[in-house]
Protein backbone atom coordinates (compact mmCIF):
# COMPACT_ATOMS: atom_id res chain seq x y z
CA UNK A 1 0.00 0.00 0.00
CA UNK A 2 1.64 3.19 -1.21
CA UNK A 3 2.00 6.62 1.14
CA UNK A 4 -0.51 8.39 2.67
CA UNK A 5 1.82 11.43 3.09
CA UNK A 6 1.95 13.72 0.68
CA UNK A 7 2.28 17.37 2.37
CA UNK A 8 3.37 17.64 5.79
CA UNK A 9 3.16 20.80 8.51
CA UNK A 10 7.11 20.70 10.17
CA UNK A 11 6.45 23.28 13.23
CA UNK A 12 10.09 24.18 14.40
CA UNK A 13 12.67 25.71 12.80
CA UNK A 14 15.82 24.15 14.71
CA UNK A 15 17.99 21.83 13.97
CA UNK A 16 15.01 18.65 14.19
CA UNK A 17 12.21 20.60 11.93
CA UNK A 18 14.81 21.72 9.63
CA UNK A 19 16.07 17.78 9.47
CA UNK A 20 12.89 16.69 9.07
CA UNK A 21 12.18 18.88 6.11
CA UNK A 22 15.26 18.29 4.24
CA UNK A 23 14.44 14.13 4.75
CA UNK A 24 11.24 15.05 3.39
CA UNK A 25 11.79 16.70 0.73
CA UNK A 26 14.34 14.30 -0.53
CA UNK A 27 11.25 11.84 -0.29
CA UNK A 28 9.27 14.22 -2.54
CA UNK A 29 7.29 15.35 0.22
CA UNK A 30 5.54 18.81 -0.11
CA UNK A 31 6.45 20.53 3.16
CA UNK A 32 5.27 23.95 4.94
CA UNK A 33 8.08 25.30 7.62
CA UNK A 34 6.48 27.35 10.38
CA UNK A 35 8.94 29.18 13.02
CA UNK A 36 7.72 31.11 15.90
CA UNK A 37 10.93 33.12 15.79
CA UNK A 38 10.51 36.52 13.42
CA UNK A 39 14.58 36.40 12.79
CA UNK A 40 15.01 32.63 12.46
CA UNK A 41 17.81 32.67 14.74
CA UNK A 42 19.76 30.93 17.22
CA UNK A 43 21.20 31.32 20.63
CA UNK A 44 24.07 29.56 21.62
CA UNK A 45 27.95 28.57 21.17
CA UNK A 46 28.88 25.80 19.78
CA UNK A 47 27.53 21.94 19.43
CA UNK A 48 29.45 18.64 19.96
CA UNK A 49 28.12 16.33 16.65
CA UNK A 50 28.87 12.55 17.75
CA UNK A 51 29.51 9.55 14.83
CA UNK A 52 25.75 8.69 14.61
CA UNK A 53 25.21 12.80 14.20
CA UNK A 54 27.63 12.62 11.08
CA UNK A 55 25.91 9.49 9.87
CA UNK A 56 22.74 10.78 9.90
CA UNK A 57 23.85 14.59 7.94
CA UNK A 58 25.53 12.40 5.53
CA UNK A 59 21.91 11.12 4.65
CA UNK A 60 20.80 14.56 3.87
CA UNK A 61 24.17 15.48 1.84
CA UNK A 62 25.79 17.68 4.50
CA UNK A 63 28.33 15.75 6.25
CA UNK A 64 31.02 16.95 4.79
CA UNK A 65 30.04 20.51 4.95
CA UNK A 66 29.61 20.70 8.57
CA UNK A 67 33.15 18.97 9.04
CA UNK A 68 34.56 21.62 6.68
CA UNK A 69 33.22 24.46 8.55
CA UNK A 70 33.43 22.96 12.18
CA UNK A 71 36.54 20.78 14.11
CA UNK A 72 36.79 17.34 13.46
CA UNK A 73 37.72 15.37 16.39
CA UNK A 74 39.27 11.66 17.40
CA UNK A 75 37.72 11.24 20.42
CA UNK A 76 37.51 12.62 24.02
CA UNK A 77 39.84 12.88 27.38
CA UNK A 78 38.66 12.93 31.06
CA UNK A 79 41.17 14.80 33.72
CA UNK A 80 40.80 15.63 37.27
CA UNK A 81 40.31 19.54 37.93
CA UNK A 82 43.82 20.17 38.41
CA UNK A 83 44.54 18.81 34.76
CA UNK A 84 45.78 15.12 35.92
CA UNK A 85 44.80 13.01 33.17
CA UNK A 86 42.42 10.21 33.78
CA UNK A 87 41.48 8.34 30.56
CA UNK A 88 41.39 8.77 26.96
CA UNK A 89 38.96 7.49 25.11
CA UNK A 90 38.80 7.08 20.95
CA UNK A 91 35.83 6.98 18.91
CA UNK A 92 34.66 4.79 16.08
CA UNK A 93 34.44 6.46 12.71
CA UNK A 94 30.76 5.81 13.10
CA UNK A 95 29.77 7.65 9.66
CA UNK A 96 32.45 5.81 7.68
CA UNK A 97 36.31 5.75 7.08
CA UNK A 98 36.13 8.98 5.03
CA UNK A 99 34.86 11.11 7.90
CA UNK A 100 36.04 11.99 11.46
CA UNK A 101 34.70 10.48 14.92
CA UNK A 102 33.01 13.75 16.18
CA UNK A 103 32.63 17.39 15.37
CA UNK A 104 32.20 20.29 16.56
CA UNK A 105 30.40 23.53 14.95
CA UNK A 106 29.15 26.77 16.64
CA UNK A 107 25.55 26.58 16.23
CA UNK A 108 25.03 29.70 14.31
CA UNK A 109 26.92 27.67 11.45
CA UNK A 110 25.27 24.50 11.85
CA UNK A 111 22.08 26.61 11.71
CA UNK A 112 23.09 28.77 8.56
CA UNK A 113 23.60 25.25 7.02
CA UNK A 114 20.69 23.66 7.46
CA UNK A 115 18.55 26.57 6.50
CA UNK A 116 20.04 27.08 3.34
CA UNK A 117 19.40 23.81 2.42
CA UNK A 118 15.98 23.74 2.92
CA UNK A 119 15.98 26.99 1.19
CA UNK A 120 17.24 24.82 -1.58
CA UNK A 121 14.82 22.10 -0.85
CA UNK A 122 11.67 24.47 -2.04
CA UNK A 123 9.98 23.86 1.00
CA UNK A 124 7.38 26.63 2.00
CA UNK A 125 8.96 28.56 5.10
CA UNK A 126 6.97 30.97 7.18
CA UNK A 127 8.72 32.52 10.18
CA UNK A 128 7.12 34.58 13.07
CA UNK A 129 4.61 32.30 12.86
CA UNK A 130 3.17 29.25 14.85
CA UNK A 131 0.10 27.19 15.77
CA UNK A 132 -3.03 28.19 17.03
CA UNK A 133 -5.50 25.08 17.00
CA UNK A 134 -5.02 21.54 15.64
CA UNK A 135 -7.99 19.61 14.58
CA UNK A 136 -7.07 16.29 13.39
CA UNK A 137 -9.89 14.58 11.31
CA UNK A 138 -9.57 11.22 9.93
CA UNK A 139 -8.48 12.24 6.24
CA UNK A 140 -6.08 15.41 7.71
CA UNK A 141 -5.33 17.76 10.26
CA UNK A 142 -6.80 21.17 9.81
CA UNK A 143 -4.61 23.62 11.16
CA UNK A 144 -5.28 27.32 12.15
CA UNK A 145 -1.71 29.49 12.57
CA UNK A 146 -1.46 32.23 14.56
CA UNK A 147 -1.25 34.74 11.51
CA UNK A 148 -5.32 33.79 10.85
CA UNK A 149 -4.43 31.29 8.05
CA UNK A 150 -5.39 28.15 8.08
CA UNK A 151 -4.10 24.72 5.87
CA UNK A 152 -5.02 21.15 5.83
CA UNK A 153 -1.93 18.76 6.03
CA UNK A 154 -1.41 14.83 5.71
CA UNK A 155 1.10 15.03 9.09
CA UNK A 156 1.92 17.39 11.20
CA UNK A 157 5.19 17.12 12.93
CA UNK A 158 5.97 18.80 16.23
CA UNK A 159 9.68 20.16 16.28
CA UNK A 160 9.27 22.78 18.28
CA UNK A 161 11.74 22.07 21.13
CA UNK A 162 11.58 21.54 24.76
CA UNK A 163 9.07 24.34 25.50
CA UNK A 164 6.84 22.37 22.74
CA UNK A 165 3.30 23.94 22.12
CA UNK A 166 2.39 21.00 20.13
CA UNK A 167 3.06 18.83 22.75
CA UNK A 168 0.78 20.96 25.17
CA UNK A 169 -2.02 20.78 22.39
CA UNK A 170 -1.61 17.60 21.77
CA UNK A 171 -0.61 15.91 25.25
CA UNK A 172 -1.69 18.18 27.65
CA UNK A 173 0.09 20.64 29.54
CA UNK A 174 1.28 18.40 32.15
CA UNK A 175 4.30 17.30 30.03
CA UNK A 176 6.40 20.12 31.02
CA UNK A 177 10.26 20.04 30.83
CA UNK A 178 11.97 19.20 34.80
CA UNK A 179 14.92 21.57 36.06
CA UNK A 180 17.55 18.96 36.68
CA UNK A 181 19.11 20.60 39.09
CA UNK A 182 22.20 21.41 37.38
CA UNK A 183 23.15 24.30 35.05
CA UNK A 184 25.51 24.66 32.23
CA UNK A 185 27.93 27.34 31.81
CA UNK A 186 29.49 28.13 28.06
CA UNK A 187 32.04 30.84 26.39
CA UNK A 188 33.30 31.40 23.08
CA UNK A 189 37.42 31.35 23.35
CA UNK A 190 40.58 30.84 21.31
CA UNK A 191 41.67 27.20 20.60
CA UNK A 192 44.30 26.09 22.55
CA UNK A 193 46.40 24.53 19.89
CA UNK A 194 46.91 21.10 22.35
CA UNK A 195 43.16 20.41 22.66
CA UNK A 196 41.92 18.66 19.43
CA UNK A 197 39.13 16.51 20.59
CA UNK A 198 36.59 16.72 23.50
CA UNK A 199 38.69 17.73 26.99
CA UNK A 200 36.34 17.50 30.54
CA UNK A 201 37.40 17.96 34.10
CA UNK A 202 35.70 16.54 36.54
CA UNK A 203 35.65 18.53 40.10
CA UNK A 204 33.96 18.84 43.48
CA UNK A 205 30.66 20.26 42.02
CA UNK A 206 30.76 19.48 38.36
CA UNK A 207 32.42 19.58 35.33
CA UNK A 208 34.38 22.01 33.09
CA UNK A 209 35.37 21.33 29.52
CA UNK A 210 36.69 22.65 26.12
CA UNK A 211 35.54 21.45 23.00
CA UNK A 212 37.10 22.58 19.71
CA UNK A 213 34.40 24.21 16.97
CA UNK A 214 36.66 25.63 14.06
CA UNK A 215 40.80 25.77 13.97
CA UNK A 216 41.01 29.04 15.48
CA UNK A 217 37.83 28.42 18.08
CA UNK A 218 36.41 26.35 21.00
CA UNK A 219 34.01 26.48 24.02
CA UNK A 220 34.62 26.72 27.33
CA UNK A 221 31.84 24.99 29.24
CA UNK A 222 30.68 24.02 33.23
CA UNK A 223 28.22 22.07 34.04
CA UNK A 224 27.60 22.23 37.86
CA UNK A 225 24.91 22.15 41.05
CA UNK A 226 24.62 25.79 41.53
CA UNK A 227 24.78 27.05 45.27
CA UNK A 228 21.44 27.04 46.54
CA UNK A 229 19.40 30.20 45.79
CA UNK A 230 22.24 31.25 42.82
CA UNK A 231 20.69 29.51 40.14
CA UNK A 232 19.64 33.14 38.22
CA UNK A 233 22.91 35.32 37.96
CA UNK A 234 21.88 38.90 36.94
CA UNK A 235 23.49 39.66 33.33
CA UNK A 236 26.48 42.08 34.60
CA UNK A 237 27.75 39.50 37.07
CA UNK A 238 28.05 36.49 34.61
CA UNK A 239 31.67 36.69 33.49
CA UNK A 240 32.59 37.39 37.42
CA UNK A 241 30.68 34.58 38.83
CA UNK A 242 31.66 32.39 35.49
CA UNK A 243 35.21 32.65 36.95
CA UNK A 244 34.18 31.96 40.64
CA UNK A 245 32.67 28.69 39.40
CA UNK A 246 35.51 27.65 37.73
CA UNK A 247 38.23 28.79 40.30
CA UNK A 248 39.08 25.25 41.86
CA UNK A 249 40.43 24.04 38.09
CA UNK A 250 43.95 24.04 36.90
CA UNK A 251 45.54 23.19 33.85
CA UNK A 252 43.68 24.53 30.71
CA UNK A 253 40.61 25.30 32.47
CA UNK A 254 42.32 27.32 34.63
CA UNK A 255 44.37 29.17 31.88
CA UNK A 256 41.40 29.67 29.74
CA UNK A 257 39.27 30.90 32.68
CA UNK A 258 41.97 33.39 33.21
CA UNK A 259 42.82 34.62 29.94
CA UNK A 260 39.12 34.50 28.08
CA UNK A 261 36.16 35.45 30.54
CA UNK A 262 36.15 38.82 30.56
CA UNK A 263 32.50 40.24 28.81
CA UNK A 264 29.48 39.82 30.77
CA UNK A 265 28.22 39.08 27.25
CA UNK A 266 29.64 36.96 25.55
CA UNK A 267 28.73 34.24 28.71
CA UNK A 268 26.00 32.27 27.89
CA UNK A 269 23.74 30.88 31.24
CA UNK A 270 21.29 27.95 30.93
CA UNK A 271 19.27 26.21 33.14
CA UNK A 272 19.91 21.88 32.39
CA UNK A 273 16.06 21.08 31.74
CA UNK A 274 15.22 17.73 30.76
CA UNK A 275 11.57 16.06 29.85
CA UNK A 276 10.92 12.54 28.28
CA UNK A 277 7.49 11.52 27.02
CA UNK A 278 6.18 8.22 27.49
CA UNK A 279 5.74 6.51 24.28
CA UNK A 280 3.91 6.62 21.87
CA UNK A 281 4.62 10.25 20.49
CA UNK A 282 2.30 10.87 18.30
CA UNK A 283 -1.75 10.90 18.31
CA UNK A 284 -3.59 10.62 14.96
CA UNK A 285 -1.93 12.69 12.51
CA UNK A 286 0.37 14.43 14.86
CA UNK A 287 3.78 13.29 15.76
CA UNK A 288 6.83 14.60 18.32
CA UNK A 289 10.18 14.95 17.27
CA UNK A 290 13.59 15.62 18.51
CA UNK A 291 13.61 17.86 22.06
CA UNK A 292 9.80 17.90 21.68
CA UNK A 293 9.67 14.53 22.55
CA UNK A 294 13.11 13.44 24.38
CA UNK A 295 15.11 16.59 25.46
CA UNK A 296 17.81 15.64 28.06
CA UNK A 297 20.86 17.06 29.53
CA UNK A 298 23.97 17.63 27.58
CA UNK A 299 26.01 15.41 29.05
CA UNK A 300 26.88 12.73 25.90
CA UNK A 301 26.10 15.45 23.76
CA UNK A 302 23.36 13.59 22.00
CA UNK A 303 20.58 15.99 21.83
CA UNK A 304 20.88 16.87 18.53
CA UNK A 305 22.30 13.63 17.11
CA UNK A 306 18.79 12.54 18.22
CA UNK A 307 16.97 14.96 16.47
CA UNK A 308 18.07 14.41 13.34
CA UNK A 309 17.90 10.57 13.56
CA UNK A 310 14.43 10.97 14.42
CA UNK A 311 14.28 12.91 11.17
CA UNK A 312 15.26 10.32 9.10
CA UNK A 313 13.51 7.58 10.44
CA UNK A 314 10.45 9.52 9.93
CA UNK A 315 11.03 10.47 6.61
CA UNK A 316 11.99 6.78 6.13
CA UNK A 317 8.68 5.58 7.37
CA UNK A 318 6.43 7.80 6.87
CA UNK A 319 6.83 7.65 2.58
CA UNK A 320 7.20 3.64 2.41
CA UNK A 321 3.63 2.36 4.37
CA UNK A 322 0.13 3.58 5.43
CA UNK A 323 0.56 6.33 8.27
CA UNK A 324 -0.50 4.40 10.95
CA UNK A 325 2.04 1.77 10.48
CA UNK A 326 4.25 4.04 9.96
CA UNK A 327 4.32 5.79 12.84
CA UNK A 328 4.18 2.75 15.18
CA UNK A 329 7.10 1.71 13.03
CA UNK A 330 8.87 4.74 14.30
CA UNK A 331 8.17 4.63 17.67
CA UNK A 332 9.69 0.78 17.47
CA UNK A 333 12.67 1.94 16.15
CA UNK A 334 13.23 5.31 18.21
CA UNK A 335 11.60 4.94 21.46
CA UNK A 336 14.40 2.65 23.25
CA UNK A 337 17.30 4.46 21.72
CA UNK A 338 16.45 7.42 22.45
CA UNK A 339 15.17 6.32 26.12
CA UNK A 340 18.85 4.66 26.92
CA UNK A 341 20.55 7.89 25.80
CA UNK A 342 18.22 9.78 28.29
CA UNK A 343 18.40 7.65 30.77
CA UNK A 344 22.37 7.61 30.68
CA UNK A 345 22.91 11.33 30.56
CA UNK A 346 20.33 11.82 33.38
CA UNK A 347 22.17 9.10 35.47
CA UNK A 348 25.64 10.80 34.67
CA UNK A 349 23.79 15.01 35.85
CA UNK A 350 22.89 12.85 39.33
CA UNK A 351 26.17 11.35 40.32
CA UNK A 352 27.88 14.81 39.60
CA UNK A 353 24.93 15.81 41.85
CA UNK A 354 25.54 13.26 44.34
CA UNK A 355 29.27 14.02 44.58
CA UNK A 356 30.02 10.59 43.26
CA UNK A 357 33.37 11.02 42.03
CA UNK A 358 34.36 7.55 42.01
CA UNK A 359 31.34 6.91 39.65
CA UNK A 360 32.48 5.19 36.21
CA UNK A 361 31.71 8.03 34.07
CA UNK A 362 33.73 7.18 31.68
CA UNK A 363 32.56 3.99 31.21
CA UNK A 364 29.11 4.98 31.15
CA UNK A 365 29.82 7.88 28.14
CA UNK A 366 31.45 4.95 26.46
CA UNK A 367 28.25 2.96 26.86
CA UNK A 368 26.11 6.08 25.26
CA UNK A 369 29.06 5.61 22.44
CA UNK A 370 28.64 1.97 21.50
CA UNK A 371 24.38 2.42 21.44
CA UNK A 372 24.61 5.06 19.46
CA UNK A 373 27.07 4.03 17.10
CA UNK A 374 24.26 0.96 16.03
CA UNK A 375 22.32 1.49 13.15
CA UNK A 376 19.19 3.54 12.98
């Protein structure tokens, strides 16, 4: 039995939506791109893309382009705070011979990439805009957007992030992402020349890191328990309190922390949220995607690696079987994948919580390694 998706609503702009379109597309799919955000922007540093990450971009034709304008990396090293070295560990060429381990990209690349390839892709893209009302009839779901219009689409896919209004209207509003406890920390510096893969540091209330984005650039990040009552830092204090947080680490930390964090602004202050939704994720002709569905902490640096899997499996399904089938057939091959990656990186935010330094972190990142390095 042939397709019953022929136009799809993506809702989401980011890196999932803009996945999921380009998948699409390739498919032949007719496909309408709504973003809430009038600019079409991103906030952010820089993102760690994993072997399965480069796998999946090399299905939509950009592999190589995000290696050529990011870092590619071998694999990643774990050091006490004062720099003492703990393990190394090296990464399958997941994605084939012909292309590194890992990357890393500042998002405002990744994101320029992406949307000029669905750009390319002819897709329909309507920014400042977002949806109102879903009603989702047995032949279609009638949508009303927020500008008055109003379309009728074959599938509607929610990739609209960990905030997700499509969740809300589709779920209910109890599915609301959890503060973890923890937050993360990140800075734009200079590349040390040394660090050419994925450096962390583990100390008495989190960790630090630097991870490489370009030749000439990296990130400085922390991910820690803040004191209690400190988890908001007013926006002229974050460079000064950046550098408190970071003052028990040595070695490159400690040198970068020195040299690099001076502007309140170019600090960048998150809360770690995290929210998983039972399975299945979708209802009728509506389906979750990416952080809609499974956003979790950064700590195996998987979030987006997910997303665009999800992507491609949808794409995959959804244009080879009825919808139905399809979308169970989605769920089978997403749910437990993406469950085990949340359920490591949540494990790995509470010991760091729990001040279990003798925890097997490494071992446990490894873990997230080999699962995500099977096929999709």
């Amino acid at each position: 039995m042939p397709s019953e998706v022929s136009n799809v609503l993506v809702v989401g702009g980011g890196i999932g939506g803009l996945s999921a379109t380009l998948a699409l597309r390739r498919a032949g799919v007719e496909v309408d791109v709504v973003e809430i955000n009038p600019e079409w922007s991103v906030y952010g540093v820089g993102i760690i893309q994993p072997g399965n990450a480069l796998r999946a971009l090399d299905a939509l034709g950009l592999a190589q382009t995000v290696i050529d304008q990011g870092f590619p990396m071998e694999g990643s090293r774990f050091h006490l705070a004062d720099g003492t070295l703990l393990a190394a560990l090296p990464f399958e060429r997941v994605a084939g011979p012909q292309y590194p381990p890992m990357n890393g990209i500042t998002r405002s690349r990744l994101h320029t990439i992406l949307t000029d390839a669905v750009k390319r892709s002819g897709a329909d893209v309507r920014v400042g805009v977002t949806v109102d009302a879903l009603d989702d009839r047995e032949d279609a779901v009638h949508v009303t957007f927020s500008d008055g219009t109003q379309g009728d689409y074959d599938l509607v896919v929610g990739a609209d992030g960990i905030h997700s209004k499509i969740r809300s209207l589709v779920f209910g509003d109890q599915l609301k992402a959890e503060y973890t406890g923890q937050v993360c920390w990140r800075i734009n510096v200079p590349r040390p020349p040394q660090v050419e893969g994925i450096w962390m540091f583990a100390g008495t209330n989190g960790k630090a890191g630097c991870v490489p984005l370009a030749p000439d650039l990296a990130y400085l990040l922390l991910i820690e328990e803040p004191p209690a009552g400190q988890e908001w830092v007013p926006d002229d204090r974050l460079a000064a309190t950046m550098r408190e947080r970071l003052a028990e680490f040595g070695g490159i930390i400690g040198e970068l922390r020195d040299a690099h964090i001076d502007r309140d602004e170019d600090v960048v202050l998150r809360s770690v949220l995290a929210v998983f939704v039972d399975r299945p994720w979708h209802r009728g002709r509506v389906v979750l995607i990416g952080d809609a569905a499974h956003a979790t902490s950064p700590h195996v640096g998987q979030g987006a690696a997910m997303a665009i899997e999800d992507a491609l499996v949808l794409a995959d399904e959804t244009t080879s079987r009825p919808l139905q089938e399809a979308l169970e057939r989605f769920m089978e091959r997403r749910y437990e994948r993406c469950r085990i990656v949340s359920d490591i990186s949540r494990q790995i935010g509470r010991w760091e919580i729990e001040r279990k330094h003798d925890a097997d972190f490494a071992g446990l990142t490894q873990q997230s390694v080999v699962v995500t390095a099977e096929p999709i």
